[in-house]
Protein backbone atom coordinates (compact mmCIF):
# COMPACT_ATOMS: atom_id res chain seq x y z
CA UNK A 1 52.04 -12.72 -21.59
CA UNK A 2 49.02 -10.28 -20.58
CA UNK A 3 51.09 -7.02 -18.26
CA UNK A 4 49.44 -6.38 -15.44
CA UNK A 5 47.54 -3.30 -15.33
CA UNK A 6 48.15 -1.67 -12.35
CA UNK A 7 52.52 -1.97 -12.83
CA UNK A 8 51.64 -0.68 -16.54
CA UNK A 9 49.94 1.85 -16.45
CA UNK A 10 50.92 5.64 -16.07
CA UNK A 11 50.65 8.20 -13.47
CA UNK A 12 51.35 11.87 -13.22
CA UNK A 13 54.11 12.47 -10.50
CA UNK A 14 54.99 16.05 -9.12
CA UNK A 15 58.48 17.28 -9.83
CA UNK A 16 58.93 19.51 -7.36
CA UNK A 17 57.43 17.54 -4.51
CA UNK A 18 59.64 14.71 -5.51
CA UNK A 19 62.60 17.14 -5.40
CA UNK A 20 61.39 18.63 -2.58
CA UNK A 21 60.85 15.04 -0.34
CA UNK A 22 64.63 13.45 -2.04
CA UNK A 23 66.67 16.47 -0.33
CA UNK A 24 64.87 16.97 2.95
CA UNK A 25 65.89 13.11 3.33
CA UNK A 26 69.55 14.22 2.10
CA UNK A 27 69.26 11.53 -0.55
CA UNK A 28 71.13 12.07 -3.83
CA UNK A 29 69.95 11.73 -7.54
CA UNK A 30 72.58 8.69 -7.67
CA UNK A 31 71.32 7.30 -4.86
CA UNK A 32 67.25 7.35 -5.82
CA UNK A 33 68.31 6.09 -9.85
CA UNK A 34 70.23 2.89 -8.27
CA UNK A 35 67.11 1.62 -6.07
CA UNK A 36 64.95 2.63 -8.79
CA UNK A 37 66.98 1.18 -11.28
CA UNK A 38 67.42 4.33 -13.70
CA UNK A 39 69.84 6.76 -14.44
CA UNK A 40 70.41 9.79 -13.06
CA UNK A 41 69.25 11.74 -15.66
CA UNK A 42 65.73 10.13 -15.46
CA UNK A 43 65.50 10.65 -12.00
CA UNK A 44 67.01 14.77 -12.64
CA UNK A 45 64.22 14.73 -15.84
CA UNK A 46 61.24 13.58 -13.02
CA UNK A 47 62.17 16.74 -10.62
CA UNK A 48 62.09 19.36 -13.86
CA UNK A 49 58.62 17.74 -15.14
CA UNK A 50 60.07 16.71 -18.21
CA UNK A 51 58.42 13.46 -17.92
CA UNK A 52 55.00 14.16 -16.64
CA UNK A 53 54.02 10.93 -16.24
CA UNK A 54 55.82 7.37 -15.80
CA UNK A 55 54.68 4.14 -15.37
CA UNK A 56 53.58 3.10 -12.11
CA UNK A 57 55.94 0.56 -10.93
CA UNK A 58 58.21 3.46 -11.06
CA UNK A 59 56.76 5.48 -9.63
CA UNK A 60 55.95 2.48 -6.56
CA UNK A 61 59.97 2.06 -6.46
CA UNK A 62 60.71 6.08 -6.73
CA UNK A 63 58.54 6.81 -3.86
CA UNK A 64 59.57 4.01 -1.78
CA UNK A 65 63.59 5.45 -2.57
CA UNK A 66 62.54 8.34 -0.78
CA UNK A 67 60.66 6.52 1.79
CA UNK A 68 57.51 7.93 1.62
CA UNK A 69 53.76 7.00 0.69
CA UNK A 70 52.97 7.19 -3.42
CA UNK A 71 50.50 9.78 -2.96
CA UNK A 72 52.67 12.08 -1.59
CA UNK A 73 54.97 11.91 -5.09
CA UNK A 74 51.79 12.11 -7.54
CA UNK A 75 50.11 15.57 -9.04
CA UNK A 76 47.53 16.75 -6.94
CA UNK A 77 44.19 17.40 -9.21
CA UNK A 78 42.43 20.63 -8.69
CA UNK A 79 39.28 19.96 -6.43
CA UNK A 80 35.96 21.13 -8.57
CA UNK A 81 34.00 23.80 -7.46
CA UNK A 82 32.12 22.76 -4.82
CA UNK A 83 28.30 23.40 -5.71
CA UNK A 84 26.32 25.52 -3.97
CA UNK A 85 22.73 24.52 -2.93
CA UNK A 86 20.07 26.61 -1.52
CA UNK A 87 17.42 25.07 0.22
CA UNK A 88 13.70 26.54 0.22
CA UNK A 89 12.29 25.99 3.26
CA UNK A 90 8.60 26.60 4.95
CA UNK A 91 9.55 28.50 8.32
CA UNK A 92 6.74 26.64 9.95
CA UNK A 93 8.89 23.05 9.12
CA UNK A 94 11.57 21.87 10.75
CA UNK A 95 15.10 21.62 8.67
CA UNK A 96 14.84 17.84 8.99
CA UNK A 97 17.48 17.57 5.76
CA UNK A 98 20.09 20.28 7.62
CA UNK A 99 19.51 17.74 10.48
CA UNK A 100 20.63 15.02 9.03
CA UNK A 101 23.56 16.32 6.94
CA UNK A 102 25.22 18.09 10.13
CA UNK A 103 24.78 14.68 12.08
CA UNK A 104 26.57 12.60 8.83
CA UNK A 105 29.67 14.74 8.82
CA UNK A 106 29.69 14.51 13.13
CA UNK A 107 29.66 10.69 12.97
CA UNK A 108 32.37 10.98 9.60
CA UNK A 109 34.69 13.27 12.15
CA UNK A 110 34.02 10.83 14.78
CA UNK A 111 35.13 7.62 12.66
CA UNK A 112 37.88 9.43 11.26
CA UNK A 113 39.28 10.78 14.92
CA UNK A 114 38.76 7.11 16.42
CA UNK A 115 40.42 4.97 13.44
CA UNK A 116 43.67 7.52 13.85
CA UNK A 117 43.75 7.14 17.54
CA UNK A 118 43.09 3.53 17.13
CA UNK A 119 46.45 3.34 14.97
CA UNK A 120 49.01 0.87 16.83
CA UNK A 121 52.18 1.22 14.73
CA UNK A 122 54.09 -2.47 14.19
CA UNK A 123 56.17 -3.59 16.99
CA UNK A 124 59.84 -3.80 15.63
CA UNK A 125 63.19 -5.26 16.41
CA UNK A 126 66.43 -5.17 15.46
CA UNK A 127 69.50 -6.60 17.28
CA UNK A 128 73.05 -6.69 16.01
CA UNK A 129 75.27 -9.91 17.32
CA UNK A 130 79.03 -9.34 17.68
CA UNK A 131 81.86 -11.83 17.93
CA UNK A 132 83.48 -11.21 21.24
CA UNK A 133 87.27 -10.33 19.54
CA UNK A 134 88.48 -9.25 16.30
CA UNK A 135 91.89 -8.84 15.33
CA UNK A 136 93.71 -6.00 13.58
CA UNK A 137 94.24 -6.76 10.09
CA UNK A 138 91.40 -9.28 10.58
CA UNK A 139 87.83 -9.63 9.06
CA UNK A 140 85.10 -10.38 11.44
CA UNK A 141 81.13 -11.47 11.15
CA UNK A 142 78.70 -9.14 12.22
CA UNK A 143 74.81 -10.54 12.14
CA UNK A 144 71.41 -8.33 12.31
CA UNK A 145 67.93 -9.95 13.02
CA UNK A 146 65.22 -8.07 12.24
CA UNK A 147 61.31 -8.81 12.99
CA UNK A 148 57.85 -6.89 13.22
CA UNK A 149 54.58 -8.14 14.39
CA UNK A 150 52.55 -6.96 11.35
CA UNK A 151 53.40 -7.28 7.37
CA UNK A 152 55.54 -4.00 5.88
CA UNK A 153 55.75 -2.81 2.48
CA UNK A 154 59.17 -2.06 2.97
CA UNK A 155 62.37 -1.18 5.78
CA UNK A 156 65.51 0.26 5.62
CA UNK A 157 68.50 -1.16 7.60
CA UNK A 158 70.87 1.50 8.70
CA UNK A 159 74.43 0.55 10.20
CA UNK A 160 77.25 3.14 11.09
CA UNK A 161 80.60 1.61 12.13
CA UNK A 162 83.81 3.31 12.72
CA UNK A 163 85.78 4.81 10.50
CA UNK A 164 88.99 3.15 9.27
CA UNK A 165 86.85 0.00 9.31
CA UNK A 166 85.94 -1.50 5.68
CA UNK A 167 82.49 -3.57 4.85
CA UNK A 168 84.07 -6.21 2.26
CA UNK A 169 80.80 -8.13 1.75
CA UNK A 170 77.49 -8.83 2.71
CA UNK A 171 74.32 -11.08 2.84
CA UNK A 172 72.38 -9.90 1.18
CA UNK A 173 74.27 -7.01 -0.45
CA UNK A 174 73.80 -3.75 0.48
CA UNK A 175 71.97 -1.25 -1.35
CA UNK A 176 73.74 1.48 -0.11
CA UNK A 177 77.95 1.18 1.04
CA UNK A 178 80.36 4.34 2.00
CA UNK A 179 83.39 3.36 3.91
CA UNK A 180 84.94 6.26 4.06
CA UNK A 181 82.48 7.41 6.28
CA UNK A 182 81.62 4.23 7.22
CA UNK A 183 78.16 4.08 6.57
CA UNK A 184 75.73 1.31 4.96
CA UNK A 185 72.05 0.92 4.01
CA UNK A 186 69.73 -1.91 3.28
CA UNK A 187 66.23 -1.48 1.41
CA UNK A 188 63.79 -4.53 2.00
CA UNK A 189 60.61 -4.58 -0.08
CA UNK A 190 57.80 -6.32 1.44
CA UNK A 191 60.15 -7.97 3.80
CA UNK A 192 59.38 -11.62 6.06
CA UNK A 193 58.34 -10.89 9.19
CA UNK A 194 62.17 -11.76 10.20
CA UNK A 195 64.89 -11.17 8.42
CA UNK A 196 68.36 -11.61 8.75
CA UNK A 197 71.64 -9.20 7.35
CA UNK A 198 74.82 -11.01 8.27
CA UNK A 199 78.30 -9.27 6.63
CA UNK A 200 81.85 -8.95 7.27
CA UNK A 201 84.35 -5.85 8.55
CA UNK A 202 87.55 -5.66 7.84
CA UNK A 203 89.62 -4.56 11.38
CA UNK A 204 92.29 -1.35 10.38
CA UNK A 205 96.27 -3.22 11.16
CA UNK A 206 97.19 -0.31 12.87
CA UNK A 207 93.79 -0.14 15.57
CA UNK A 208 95.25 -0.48 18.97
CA UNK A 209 94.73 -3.39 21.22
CA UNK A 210 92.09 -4.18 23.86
CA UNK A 211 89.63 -1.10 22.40
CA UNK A 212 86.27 -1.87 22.56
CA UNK A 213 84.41 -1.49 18.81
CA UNK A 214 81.21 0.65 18.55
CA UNK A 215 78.81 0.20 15.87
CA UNK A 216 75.25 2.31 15.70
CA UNK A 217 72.09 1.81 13.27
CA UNK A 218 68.32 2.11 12.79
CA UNK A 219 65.49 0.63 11.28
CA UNK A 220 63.26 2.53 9.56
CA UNK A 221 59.43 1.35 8.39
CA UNK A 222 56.69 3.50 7.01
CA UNK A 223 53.58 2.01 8.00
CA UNK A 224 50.30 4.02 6.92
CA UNK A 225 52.44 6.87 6.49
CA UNK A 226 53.92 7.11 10.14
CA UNK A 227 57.25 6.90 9.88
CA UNK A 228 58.34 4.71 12.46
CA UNK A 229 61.92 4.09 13.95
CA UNK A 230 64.06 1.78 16.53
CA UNK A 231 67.45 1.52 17.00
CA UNK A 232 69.37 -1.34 17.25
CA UNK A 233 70.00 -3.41 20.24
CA UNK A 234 73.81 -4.91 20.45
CA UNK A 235 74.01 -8.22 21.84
CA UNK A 236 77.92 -8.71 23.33
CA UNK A 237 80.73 -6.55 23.14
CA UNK A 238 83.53 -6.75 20.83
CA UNK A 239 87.36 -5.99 21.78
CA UNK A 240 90.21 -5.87 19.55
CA UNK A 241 92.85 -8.76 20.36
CA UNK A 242 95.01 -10.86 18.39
CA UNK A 243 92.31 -13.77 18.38
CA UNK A 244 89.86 -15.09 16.28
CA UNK A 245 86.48 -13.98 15.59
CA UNK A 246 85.02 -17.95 16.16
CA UNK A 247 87.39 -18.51 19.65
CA UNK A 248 84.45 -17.10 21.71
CA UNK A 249 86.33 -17.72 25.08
CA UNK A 250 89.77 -16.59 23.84
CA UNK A 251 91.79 -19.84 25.07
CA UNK A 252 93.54 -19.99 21.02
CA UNK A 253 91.68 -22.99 20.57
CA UNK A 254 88.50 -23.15 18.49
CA UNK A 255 86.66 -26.37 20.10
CA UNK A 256 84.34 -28.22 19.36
CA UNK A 257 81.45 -26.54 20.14
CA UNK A 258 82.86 -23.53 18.50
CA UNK A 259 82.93 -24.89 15.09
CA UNK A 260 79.49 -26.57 15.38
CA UNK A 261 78.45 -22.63 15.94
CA UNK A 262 80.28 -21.65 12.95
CA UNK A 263 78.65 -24.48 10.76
CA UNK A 264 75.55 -23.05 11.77
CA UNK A 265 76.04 -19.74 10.65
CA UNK A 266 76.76 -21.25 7.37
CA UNK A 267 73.76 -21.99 6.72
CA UNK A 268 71.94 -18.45 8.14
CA UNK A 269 74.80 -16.25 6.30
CA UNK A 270 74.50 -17.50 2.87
CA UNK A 271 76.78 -17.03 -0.10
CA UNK A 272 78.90 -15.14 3.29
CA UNK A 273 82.52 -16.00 2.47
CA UNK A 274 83.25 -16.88 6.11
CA UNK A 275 86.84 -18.74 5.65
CA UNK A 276 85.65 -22.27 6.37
CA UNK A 277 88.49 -24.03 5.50
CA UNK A 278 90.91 -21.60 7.46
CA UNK A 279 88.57 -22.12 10.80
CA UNK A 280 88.91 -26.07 9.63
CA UNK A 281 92.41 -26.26 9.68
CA UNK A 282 92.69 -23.68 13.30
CA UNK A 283 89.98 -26.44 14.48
CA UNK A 284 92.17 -29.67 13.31
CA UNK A 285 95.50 -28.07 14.86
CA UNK A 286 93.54 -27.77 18.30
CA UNK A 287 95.74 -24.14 18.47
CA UNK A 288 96.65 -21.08 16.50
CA UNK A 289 98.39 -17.65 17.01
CA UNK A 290 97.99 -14.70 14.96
CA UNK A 291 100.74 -13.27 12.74
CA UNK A 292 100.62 -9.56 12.95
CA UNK A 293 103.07 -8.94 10.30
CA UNK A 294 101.00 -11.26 7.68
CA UNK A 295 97.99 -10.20 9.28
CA UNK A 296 96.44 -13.77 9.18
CA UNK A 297 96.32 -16.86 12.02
CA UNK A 298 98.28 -19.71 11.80
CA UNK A 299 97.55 -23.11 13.22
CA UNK A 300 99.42 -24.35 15.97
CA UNK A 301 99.72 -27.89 17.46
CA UNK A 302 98.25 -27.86 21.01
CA UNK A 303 101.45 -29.26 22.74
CA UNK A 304 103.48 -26.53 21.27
CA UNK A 305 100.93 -24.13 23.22
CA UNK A 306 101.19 -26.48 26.67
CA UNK A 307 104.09 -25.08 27.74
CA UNK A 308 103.22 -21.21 26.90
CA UNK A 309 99.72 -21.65 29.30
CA UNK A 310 102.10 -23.11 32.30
């Protein structure tokens, strides 16, 4: 099968600018070799110059690791000396050709100052949905919907939640996972024009009751070089009670049209372990409770819970 060309072929990369771009983004060597898919030698051999030159669909995934343009990785050729012409000229004519040139380079300054004022960077969103409770001990679904207005080569989903808290999984996975600091990252190459990142947290046993969770992120684009930015909007608030993520109104009862919602999500979430047959079994029971010593709900027939709501 014929390559194609412009993935096989080499270019010459800079080094130092490489070096240079990876630490004022406080990215590590580890971190560029995993999204570029090399080891961290490579990646420590492409800062010392060692390899000059790579082939390009490195160097595509290397600069978009560091999150900036290609051009800004790749050696700069020295300009040539610019060549110097003198013009003879009768006084008694007018300098029709000095004319001409001066008004060429006005209207190039003019193009050039009205296409870069004429930029309108993508409109972006990105809103994070939270179940309303989540138990301690518990894991709970977190969902992200993402969407611009114009095609991007490529976004990166930042999400910050608190520490203590674990990320067990994700749809899709994440490219990037620290809990001890409690910090996650998701790179998107040439991403749909909405996207969704659903995954799971697992709730600390010992977090106390009725706190309210905080979670922060960011979505980051670089559009024709500008780097461009919005944080995410939450949608609901989530407080830590013994109740399950799905029981939206908090009765201990997931209805009906609670498990319809959860079916749903099946289908958004993906390969998402969500516990279906646990929320099938709360659902059949019509009741549960949660058992903070096993850390897990149990189902609980509703006229065993009658008498409790009196």
């Amino acid at each position: 099968m014929e390559l194609d060309s412009r993935h096989s072929a080499s270019v010459s990369i800079d080094g130092e600018s490489i070096r240079r771009l990876r630490e004022e983004k406080r990215l590590t060597q580890l971190y560029v070799a995993k999204v570029v898919g090399v080891t961290t030698d490579t990646v420590s051999r492409w800062e010392n110059n060692r390899y000059p030159t790579i082939r390009r669909d490195n160097a595509l995934k290397l600069a978009e690791a560091i999150e900036v343009e290609l051009d800004e990785i790749l050696k700069k050729e020295a300009p040539p000396e610019p060549e110097v012409i003198v013009a003879v000229t009768s006084p008694k004519k007018k300098p029709w050709t000095l004319i001409i040139v001066v008004g060429i380079l006005l209207l190039v300054v003019v193009i050039t100052l009205f296409n870069r004022n004429s930029y309108q960077p993508p409109k972006m969103q990105a809103k994070r949905f939270l179940t309303p409770y989540a138990a301690p001990g518990s894991r709970v679904l977190i969902r992200v919907h993402l969407s611009s207005d114009k095609p991007l080569k490529g976004m990166i989903l930042r999400e910050e939640y608190p520490v203590g808290w674990k990320l067990v999984s994700s749809e899709p996975p994440a490219s990037s996972l620290d809990n001890e600091t409690g910090k996650a990252r998701w790179i998107f190459r040439k991403p749909h024009t909405e996207t969704t990142v659903a995954y799971l947290l697992e709730v600390p046993k010992d977090i106390e009751l009725a706190s309210e969770v905080q979670l922060h992120g960011e979505l980051i684009a670089n559009p024709a070089g500008q780097r461009t930015a919005v944080s995410l909007e939450t949608v609901g608030t989530m407080e830590v009670q013994p109740l399950h993520w799905a029981d939206t109104n908090g009765n201990l009862v997931i209805e009906d049209l609670e498990i319809l919602e959860v079916s749903n999500l099946l289908d958004e979430t993906g390969q998402l372990h969500l516990d279906w047959e646990l929320i099938e079994v709360l659902w059949d029971a019509e009741g549960y409770e949660w058992n903070a010593k096993k850390s897990e709900f149990i189902p609980v027939q509703q006229t065993v819970l009658r008498p409790a709501d009196q």
